[in-house]
Protein backbone atom coordinates (compact mmCIF):
# COMPACT_ATOMS: atom_id res chain seq x y z
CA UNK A 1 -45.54 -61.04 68.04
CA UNK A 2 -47.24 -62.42 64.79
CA UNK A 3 -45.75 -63.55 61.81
CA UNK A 4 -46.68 -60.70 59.85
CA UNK A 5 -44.83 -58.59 62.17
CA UNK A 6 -47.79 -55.88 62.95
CA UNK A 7 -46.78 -55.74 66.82
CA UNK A 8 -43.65 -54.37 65.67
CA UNK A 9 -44.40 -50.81 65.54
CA UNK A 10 -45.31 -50.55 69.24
CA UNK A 11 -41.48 -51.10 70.56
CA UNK A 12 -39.52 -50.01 67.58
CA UNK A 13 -42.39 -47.04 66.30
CA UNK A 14 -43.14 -46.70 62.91
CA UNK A 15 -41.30 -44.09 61.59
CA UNK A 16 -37.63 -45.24 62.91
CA UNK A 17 -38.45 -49.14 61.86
CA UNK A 18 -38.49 -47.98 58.48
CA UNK A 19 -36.13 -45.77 58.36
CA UNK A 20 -33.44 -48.15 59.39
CA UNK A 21 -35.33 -51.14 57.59
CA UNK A 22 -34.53 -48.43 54.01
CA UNK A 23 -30.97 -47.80 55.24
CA UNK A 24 -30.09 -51.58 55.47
CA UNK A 25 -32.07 -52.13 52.49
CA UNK A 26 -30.31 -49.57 50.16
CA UNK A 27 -26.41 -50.04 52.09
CA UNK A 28 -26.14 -53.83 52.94
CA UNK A 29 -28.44 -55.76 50.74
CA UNK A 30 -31.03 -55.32 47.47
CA UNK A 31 -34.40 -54.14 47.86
CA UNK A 32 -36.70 -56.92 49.78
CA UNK A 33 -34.22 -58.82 51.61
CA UNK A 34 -35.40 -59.56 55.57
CA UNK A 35 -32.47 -59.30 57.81
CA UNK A 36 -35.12 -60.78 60.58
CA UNK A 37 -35.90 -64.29 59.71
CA UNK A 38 -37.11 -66.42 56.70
CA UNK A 39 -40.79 -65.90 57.06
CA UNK A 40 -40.35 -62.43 56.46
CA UNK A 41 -39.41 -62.44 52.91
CA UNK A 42 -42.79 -63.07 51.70
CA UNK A 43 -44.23 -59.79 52.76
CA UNK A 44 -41.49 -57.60 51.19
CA UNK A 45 -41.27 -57.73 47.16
CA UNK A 46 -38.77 -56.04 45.07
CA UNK A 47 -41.15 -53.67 42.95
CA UNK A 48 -44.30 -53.58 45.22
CA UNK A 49 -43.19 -51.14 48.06
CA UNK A 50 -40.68 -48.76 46.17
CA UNK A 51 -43.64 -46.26 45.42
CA UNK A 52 -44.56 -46.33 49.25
CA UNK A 53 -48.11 -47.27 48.34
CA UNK A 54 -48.76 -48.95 51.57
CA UNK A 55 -46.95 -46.34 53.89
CA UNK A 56 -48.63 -43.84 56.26
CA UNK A 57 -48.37 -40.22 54.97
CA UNK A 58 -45.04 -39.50 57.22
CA UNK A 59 -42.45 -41.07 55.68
CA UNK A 60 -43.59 -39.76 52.78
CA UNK A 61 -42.77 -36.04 53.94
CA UNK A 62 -39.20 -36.96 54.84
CA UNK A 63 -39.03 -38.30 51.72
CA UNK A 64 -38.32 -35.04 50.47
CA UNK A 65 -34.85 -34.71 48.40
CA UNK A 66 -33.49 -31.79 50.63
CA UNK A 67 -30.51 -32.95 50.67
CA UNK A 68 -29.70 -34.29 47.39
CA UNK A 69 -31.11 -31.79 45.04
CA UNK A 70 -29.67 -28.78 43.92
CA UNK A 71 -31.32 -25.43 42.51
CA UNK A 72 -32.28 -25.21 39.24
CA UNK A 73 -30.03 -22.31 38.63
CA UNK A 74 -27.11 -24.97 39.25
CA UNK A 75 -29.47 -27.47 37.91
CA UNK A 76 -29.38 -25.93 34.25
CA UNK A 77 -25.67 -24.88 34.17
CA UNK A 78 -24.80 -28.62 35.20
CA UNK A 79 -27.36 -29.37 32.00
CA UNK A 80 -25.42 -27.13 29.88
CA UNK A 81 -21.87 -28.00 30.28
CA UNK A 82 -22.91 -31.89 30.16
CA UNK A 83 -21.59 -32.84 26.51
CA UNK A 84 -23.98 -33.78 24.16
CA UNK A 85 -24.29 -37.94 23.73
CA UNK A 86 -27.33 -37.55 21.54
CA UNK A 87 -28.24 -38.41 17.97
CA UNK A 88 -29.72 -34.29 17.90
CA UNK A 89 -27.31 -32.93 19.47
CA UNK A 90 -24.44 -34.01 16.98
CA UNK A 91 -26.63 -33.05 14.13
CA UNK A 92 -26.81 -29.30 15.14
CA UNK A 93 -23.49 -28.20 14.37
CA UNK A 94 -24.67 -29.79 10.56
CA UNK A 95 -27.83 -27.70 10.55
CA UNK A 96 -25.81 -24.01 11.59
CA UNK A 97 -23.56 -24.80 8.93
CA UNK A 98 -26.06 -25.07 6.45
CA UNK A 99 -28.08 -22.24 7.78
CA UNK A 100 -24.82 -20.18 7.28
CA UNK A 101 -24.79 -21.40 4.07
CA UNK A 102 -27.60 -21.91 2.48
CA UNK A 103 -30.01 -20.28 5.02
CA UNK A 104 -32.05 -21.86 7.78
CA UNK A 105 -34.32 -24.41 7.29
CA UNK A 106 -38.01 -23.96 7.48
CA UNK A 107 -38.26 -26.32 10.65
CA UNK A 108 -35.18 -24.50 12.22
CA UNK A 109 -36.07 -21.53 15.28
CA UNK A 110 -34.19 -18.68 14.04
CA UNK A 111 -32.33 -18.41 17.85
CA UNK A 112 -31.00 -21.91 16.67
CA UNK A 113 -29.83 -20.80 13.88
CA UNK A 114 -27.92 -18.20 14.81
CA UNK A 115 -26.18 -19.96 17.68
CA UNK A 116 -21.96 -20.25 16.67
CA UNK A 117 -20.60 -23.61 16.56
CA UNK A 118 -17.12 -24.54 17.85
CA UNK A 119 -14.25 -24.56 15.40
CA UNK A 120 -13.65 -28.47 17.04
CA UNK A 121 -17.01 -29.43 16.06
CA UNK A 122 -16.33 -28.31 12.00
CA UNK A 123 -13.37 -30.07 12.06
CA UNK A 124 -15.13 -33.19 13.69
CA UNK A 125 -18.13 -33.09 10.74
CA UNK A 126 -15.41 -32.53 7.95
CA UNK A 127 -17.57 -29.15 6.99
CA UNK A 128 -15.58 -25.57 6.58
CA UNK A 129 -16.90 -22.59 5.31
CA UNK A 130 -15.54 -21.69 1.77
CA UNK A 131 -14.52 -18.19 2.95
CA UNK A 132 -12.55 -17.66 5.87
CA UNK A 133 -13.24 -13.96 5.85
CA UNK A 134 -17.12 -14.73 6.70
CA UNK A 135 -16.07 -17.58 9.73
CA UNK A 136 -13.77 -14.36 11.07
CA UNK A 137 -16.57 -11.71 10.92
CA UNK A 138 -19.34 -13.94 12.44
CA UNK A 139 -17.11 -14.48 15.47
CA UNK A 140 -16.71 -11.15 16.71
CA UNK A 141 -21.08 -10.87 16.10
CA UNK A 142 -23.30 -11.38 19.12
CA UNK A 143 -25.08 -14.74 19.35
CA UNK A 144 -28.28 -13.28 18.63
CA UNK A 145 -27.07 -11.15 15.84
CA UNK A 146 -28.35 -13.43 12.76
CA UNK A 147 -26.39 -14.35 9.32
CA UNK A 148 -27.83 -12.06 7.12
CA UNK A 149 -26.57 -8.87 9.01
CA UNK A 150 -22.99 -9.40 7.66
CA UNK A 151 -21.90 -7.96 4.78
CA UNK A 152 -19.65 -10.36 2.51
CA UNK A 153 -17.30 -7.74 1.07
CA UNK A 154 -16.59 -6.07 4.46
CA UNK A 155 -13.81 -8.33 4.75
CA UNK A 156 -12.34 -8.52 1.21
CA UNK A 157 -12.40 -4.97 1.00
CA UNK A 158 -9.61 -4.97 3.07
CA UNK A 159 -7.72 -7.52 1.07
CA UNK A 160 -8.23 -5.35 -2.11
CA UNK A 161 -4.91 -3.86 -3.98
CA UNK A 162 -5.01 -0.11 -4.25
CA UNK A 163 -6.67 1.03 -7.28
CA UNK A 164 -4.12 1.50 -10.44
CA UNK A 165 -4.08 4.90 -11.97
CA UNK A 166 -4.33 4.21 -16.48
CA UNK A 167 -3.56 8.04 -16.51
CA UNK A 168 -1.70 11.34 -14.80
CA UNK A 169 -4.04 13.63 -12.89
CA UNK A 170 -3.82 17.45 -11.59
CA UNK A 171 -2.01 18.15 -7.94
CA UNK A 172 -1.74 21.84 -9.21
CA UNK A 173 -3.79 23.10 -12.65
CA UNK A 174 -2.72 26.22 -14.77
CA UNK A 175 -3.98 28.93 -12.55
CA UNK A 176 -1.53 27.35 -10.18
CA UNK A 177 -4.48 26.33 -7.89
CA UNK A 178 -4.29 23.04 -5.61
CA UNK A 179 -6.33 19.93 -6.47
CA UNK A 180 -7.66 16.85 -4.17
CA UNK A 181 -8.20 14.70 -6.36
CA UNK A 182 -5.45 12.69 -5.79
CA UNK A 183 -6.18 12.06 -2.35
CA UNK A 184 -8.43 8.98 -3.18
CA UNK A 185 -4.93 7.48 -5.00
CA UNK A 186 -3.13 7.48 -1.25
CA UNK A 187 -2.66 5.36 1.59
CA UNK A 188 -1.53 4.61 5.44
CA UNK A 189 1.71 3.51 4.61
CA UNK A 190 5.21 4.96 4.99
CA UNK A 191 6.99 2.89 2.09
CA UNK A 192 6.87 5.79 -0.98
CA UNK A 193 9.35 7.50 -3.21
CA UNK A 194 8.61 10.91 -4.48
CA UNK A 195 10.37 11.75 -7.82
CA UNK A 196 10.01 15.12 -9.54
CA UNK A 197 11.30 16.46 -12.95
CA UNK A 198 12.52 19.84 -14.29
CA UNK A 199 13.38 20.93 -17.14
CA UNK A 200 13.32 23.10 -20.38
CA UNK A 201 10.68 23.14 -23.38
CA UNK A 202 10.87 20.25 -25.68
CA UNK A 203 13.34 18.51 -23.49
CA UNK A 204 11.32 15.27 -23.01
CA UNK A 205 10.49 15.35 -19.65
CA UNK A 206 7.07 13.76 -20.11
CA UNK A 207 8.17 10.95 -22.22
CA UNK A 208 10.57 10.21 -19.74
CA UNK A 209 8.31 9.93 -16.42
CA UNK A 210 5.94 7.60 -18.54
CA UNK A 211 9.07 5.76 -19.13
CA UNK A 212 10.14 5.79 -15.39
CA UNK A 213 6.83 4.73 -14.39
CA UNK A 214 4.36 2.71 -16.19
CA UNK A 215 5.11 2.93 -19.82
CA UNK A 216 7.19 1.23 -22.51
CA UNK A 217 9.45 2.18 -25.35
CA UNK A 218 7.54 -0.25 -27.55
CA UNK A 219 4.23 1.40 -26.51
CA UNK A 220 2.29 4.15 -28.31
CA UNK A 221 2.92 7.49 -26.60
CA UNK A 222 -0.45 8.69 -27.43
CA UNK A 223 -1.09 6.13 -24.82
CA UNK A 224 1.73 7.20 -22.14
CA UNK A 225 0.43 8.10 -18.69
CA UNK A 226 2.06 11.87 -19.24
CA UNK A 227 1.19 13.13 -22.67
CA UNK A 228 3.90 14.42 -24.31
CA UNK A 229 3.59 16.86 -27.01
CA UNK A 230 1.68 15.98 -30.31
CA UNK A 231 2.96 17.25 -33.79
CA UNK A 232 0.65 19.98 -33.86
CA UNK A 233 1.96 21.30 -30.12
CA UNK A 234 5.76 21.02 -31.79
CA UNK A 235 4.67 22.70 -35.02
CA UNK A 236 3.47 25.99 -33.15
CA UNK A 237 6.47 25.51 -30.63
CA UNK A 238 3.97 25.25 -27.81
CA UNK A 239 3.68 23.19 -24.57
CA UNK A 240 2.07 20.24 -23.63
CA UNK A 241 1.98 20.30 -19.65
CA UNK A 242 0.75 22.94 -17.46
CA UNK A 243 0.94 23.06 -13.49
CA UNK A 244 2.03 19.95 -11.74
CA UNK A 245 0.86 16.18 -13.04
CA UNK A 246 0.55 13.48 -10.61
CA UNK A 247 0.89 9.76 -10.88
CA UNK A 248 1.24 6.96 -8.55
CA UNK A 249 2.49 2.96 -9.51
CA UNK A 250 1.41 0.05 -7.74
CA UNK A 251 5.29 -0.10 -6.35
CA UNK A 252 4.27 2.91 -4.26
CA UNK A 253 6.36 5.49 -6.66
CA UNK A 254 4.85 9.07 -7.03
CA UNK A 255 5.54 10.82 -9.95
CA UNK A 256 5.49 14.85 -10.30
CA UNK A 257 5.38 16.17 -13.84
CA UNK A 258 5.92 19.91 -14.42
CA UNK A 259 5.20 22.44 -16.63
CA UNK A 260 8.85 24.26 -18.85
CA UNK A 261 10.58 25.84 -16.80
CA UNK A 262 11.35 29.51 -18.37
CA UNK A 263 8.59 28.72 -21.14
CA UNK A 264 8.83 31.25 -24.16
CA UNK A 265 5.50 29.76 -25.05
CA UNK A 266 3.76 30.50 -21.90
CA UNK A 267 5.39 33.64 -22.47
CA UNK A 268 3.99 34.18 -25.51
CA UNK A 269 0.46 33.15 -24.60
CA UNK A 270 0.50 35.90 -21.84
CA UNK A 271 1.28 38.53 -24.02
CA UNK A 272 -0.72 37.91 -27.59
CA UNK A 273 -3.88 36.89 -24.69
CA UNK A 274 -4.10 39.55 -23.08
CA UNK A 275 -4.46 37.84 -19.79
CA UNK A 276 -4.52 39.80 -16.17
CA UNK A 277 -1.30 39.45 -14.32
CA UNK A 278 -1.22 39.53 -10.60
CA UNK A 279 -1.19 42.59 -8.78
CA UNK A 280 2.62 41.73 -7.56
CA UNK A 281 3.86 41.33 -10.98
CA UNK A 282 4.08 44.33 -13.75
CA UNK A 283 6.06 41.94 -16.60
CA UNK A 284 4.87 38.44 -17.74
CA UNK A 285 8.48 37.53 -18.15
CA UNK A 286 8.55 37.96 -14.26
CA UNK A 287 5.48 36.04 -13.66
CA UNK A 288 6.75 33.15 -15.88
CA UNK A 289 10.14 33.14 -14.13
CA UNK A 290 8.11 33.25 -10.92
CA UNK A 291 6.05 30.56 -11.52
CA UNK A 292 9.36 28.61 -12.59
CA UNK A 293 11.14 29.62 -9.45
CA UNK A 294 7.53 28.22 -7.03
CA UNK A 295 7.32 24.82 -8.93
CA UNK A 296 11.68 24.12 -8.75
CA UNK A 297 11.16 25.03 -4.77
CA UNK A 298 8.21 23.24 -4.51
CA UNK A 299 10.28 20.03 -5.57
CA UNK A 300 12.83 21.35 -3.90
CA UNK A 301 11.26 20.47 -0.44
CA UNK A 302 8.30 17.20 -1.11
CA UNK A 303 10.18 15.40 -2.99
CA UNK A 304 13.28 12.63 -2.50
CA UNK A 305 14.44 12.87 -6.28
CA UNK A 306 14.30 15.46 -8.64
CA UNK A 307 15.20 14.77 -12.03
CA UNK A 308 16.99 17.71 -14.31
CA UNK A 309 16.64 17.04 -17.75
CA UNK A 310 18.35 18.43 -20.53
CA UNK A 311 18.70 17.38 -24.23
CA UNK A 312 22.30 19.38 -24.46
CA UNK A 313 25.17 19.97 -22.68
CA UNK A 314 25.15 22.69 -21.33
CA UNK A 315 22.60 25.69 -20.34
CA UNK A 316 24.11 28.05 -17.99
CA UNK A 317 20.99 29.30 -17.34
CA UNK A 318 19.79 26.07 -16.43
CA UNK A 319 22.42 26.21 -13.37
CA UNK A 320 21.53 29.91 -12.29
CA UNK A 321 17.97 28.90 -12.21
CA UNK A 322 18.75 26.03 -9.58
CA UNK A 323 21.07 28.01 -7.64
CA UNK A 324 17.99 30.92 -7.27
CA UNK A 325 15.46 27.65 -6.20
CA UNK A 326 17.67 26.42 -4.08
CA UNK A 327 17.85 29.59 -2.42
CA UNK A 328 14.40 30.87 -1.96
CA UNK A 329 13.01 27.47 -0.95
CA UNK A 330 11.48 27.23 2.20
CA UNK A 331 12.63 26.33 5.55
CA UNK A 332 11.36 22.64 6.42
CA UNK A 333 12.64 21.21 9.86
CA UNK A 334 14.80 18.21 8.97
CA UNK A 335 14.72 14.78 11.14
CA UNK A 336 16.34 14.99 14.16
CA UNK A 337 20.37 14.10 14.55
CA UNK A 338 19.27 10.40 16.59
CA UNK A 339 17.08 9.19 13.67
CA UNK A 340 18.34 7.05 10.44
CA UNK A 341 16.46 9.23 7.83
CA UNK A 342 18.45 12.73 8.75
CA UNK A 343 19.25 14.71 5.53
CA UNK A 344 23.34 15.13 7.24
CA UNK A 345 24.78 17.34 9.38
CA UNK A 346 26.24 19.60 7.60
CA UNK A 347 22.65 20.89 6.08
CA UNK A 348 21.37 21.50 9.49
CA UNK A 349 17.83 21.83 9.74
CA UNK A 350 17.31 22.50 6.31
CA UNK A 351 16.43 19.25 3.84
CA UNK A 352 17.32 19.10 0.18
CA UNK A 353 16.87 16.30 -2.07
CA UNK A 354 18.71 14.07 -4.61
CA UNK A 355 19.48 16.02 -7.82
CA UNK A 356 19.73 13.62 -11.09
CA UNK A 357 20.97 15.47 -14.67
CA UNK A 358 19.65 13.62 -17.32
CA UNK A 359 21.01 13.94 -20.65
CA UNK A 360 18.39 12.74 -23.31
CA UNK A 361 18.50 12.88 -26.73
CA UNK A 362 22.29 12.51 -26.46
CA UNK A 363 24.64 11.31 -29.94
CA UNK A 364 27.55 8.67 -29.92
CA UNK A 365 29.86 11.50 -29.41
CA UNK A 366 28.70 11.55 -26.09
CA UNK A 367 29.27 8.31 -24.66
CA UNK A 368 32.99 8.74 -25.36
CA UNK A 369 34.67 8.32 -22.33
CA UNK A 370 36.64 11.12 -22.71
CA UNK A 371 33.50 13.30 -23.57
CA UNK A 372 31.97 11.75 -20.41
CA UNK A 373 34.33 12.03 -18.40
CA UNK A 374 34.34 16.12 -18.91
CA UNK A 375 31.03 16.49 -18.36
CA UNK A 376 31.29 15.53 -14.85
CA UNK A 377 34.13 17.81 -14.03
CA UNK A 378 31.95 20.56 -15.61
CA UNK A 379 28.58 19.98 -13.59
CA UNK A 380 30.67 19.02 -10.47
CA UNK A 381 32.28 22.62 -11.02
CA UNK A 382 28.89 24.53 -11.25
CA UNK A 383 27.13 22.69 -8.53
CA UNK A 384 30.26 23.00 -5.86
CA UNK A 385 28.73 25.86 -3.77
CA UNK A 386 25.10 23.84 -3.89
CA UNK A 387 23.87 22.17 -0.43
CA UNK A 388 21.85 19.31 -3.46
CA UNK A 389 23.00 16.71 -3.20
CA UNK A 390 24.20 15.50 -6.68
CA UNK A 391 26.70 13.11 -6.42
CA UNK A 392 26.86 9.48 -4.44
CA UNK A 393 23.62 8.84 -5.66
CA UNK A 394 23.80 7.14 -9.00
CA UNK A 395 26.67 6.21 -11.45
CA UNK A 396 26.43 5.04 -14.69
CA UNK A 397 29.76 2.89 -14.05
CA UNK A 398 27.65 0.52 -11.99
CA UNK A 399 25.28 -0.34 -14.83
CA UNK A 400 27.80 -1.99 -17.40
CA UNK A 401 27.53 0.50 -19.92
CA UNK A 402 31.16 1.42 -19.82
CA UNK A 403 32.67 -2.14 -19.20
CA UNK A 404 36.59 -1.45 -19.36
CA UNK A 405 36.21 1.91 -17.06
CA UNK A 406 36.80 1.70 -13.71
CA UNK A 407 35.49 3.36 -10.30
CA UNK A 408 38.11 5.68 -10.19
CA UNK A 409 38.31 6.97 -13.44
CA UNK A 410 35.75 9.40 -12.91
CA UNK A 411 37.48 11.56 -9.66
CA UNK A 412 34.14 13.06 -8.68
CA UNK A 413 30.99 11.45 -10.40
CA UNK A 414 28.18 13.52 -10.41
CA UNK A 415 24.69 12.28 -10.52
CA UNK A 416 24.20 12.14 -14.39
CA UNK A 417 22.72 9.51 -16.53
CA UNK A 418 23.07 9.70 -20.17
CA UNK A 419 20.14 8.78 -22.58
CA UNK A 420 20.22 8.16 -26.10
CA UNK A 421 17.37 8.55 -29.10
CA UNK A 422 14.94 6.30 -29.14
CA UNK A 423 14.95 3.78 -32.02
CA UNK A 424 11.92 5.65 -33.50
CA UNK A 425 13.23 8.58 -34.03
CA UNK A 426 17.06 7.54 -35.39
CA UNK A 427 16.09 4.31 -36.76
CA UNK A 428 16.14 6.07 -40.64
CA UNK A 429 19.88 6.94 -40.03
CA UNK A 430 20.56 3.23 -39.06
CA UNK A 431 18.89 1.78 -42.05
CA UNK A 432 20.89 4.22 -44.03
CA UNK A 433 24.06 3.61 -42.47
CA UNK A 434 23.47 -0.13 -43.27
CA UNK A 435 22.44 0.95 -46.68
CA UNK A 436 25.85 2.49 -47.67
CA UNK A 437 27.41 -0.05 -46.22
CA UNK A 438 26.10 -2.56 -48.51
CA UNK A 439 26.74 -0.24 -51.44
CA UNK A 440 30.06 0.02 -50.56
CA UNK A 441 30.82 -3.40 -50.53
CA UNK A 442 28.89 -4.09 -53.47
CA UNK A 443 30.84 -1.67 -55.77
CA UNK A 444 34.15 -2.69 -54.09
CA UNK A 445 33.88 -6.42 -55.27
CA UNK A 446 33.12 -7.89 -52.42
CA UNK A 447 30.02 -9.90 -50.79
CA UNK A 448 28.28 -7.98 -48.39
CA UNK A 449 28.21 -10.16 -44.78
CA UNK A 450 26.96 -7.23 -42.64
CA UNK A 451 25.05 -5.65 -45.00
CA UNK A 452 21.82 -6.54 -42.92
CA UNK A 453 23.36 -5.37 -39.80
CA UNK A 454 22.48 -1.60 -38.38
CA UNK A 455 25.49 0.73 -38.16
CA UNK A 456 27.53 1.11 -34.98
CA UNK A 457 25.59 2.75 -32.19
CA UNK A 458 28.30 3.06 -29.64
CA UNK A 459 25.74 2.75 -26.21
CA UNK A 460 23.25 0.12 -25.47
CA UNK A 461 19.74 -0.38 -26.38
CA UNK A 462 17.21 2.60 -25.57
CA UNK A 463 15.40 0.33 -23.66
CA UNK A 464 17.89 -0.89 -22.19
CA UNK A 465 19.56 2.27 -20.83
CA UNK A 466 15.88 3.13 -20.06
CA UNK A 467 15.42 -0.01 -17.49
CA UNK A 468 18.78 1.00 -16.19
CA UNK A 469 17.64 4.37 -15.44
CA UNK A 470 14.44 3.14 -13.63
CA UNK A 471 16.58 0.78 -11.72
CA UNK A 472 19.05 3.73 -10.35
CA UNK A 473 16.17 6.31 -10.17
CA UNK A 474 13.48 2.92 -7.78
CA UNK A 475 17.21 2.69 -5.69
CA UNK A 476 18.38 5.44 -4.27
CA UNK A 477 17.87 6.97 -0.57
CA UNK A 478 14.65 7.51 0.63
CA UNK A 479 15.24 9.89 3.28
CA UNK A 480 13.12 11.76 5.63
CA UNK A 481 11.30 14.79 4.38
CA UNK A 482 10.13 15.85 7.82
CA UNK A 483 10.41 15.97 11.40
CA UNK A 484 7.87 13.17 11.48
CA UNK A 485 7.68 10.11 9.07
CA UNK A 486 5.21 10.81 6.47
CA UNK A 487 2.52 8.28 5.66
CA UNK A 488 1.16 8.90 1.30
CA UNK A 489 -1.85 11.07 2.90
CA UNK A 490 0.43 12.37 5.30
CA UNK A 491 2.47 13.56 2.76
CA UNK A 492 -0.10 14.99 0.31
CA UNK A 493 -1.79 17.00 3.72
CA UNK A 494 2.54 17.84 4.00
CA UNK A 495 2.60 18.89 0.16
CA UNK A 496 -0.58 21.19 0.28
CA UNK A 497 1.01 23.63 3.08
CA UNK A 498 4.02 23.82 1.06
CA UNK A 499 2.59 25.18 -1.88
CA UNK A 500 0.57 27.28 -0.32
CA UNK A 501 3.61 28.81 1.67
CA UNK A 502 5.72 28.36 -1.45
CA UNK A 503 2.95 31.00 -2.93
CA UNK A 504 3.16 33.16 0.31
CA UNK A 505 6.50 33.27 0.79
CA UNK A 506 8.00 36.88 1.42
CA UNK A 507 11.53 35.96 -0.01
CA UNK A 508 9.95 34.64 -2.99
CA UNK A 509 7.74 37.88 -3.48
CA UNK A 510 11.15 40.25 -2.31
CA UNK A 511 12.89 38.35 -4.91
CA UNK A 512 10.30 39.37 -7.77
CA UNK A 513 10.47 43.15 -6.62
CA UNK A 514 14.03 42.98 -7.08
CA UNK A 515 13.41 42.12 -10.73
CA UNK A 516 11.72 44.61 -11.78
């Protein structure tokens, strides 16, 4: 054997020479280390037989990485879940930030640019988007679905406060037709109070749900959410509302308006008109009390509270006329006996609401305790036999208006609330009482100390009593109108099939044939 070691491949062969010569080479020792003797390290170098240059073609085929490869499917997810360690890489969370911003830049592919970036990698950067709402909708997009696709006020549309009515609009007009328009008012949500008002002509019911609802004393009542009658209306002893006004606050409070009740005006305007009556009714008198009798039931059944307002004590009439309602108003199936909004047992099926009598326009006479004290017995006496409920509601004892009366000096309070003039209207006999006042004292001798003060009212402010009215009116029970909780549409869907089987009803149209 030589010293170049040529004669070698005739004992050992070729092929299994080297492949042991490259298994000792790449287990025991570096590359070019001779394992044989010291003349042998001359032939091997470190760098000049790692490209097998001076091999035969065989060892080059079993050179082939079989064995260590992998497939290039599992090739490019290994590729892909490798994080990045790049200078590039880091800077292309930077440039889909901006391109969410700002738009892409002109050396960006749009598929780049529309690739999300992890909420880690923001953070990391120190960049956030401005407005959350855009970070949420471009999450639930599709990575190829690009920026400009998304509509910026999809989101904060949904943020938005309900709109917030200036003025009252029509649920039912004067031909005693429905409207929609209030539909657009109304939302998905169960947490409303529905309070209606009744009453007389002239009695101030109006003034009093602008009051109750988005209006102050202070405030000019051409500018009140209800109008209430002008000068020219009072002159001619006419009326100011017709059909059924709606209004809704931002509190969620709906507010029914009426037309008089037993209205010698709309009386009047049937007969000097002319105008057609329904076939069903031969005497406008019947058609007005008709039309009374469909708007008291009407309340009688979609509403939680319905106000009664009077500006004397007392119309017997008044009391007849809720008896009748009360009476004729349709059968609505009340919730059933397990649930927390039932209207009581002993009303059955049947659901009535909360009745409040409201005494406006009242004098100083009238906040006597004796005086007010009688007027409960008296309503509680004509509203015994009624299934309304109107008493345990609200109590004027609670507001401090009466401070040295106590619970049980009234033996059965009624639901009745007492309001006085406004200062508008009585403020002349104040100044005058003042006025005498300092005359007297000035005749008498003596100095005047209190000439500057008004007389003696004997109640509260007006706006006083009227914030303690809205305060007993926004608190009491909300109960369950149906068999189902109502949602505001709900309740207006709820409210259309009532009036339209209010003006269907057979008792209601027995009841008219029986007046004539």
């Amino acid at each position: 054997m030589s010293e170049s070691g040529h004669s070698q491949p005739g004992m050992y062969g070729p092929g299994r020479r080297r492949r042991r010569r490259r298994g000792e080479r790449d287990i025991i020792g570096p590359p070019g280390q001779n394992l044989s003797g010291p003349s042998r390290e001359r032939d091997y170098q470190p760098r000049e037989r790692r490209d097998g240059s001076e091999d035969p073609p065989g060892p080059l085929i079993q050179k082939t990485p079989i064995i260590l490869a992998k497939p290039p499917s599992e090739r490019a997810k290994t590729s892909q879940s490798t994080p990045a360690s790049g200078a590039p890489v880091i800077e292309k969370p930077i440039m889909l930030m901006k391109a969410r911003d700002d738009g892409a830049k002109p050396g960006t592919p749009p598929e780049t640019a529309a690739q999300p970036t992890g909420p880690s990698k923001i953070e990391r950067e120190g960049q956030r988007p401005t407005q959350p709402v855009y970070q949420i909708q471009n999450r639930g997009m599709g990575s190829s679905a690009s920026s400009s696709a998304v509509d910026p006020m999809v989101g904060q549309a949904k943020l938005v406060p309900p709109e917030k009515m200036k003025h009252s609009i029509k649920l039912v007009d004067d031909q005693m037709n429905w409207c929609d328009s209030a539909m657009e008012y109304l939302r998905d949500q169960t947490d409303m109070l529905v309070v209606g008002v009744i009453g007389l002509q002239g009695t101030g019911k109006s003034t009093v749900m602008s009051l109750l609802s988005a209006n102050t004393p202070e405030e000019d009542q051409r500018g009140y959410v209800f109008r209430a009658q002008t000068q020219e209306i009072k002159e001619r002893a006419g009326n100011q509302s017709t059909g059924i006004d709606f209004f809704i606050t931002q509190e969620r409070v709906i507010f029914l308006d009426t037309q008089p009740i037993l209205s010698p005006s709309s009386l009047d305007h049937l007969i000097n008109n002319d105008r057609k009556l329904p076939p069903e009714y031969n005497l406008p008198s019947t058609y007005v009390e008709m039309q009374s009798l469909q708007i008291a039931a009407f309340l009688f059944t979609v509403c939680h509270v319905v106000i009664v307002v009077q500006d004397w004590f007392t119309d017997l009439n008044l009391y007849r006329f809720l008896q009748t309602a009360e009476m004729l108003k349709p059968s609505t199936p009340s919730a059933s006996s397990d649930s927390s909004g039932s209207s009581g047992s002993e009303d059955g099926a049947e659901y009535y609401p909360h009745i409040v009598f409201l005494q406006n326009k009242t004098r100083r006479e009238d906040f006597c305790p004796r005086n007010f004290k009688n007027m409960h017995v008296v309503v509680d006496k004509l509203m015994s036999h009624s299934h309304l409920k109107y008493k345990g509601s609200l109590s004027m004892l609670d507001c401090n208006i009466f401070p040295g009366l106590g619970q049980d000096y009234l033996p059965a309070e009624v639901n009745m609330f007492l309001l006085p003039v406004q200062e508008s209207d009585g403020e002349d006999q104040l100044i005058k009482a003042g006025q005498w006042q300092w005359f007297h004292e000035s005749w008498s001798g003596t100095y005047p100390l209190f000439s500057l003060l008004p007389g003696y009212r004997g109640h509260p402010s007006f706006s006083t009593m009227v914030f303690k009215l809205r305060s007993q009116i926004l608190a009491m029970p909300r109960c369950q109108l149906s068999h189902t909780i109502l949602t505001e549409k709900n309740w207006f869907h709820y409210a259309a099939r009532i009036w339209d089987g209010v003006k269907k009803s057979s008792a209601l149209s027995e009841y008219s044939r029986l007046l004539c």
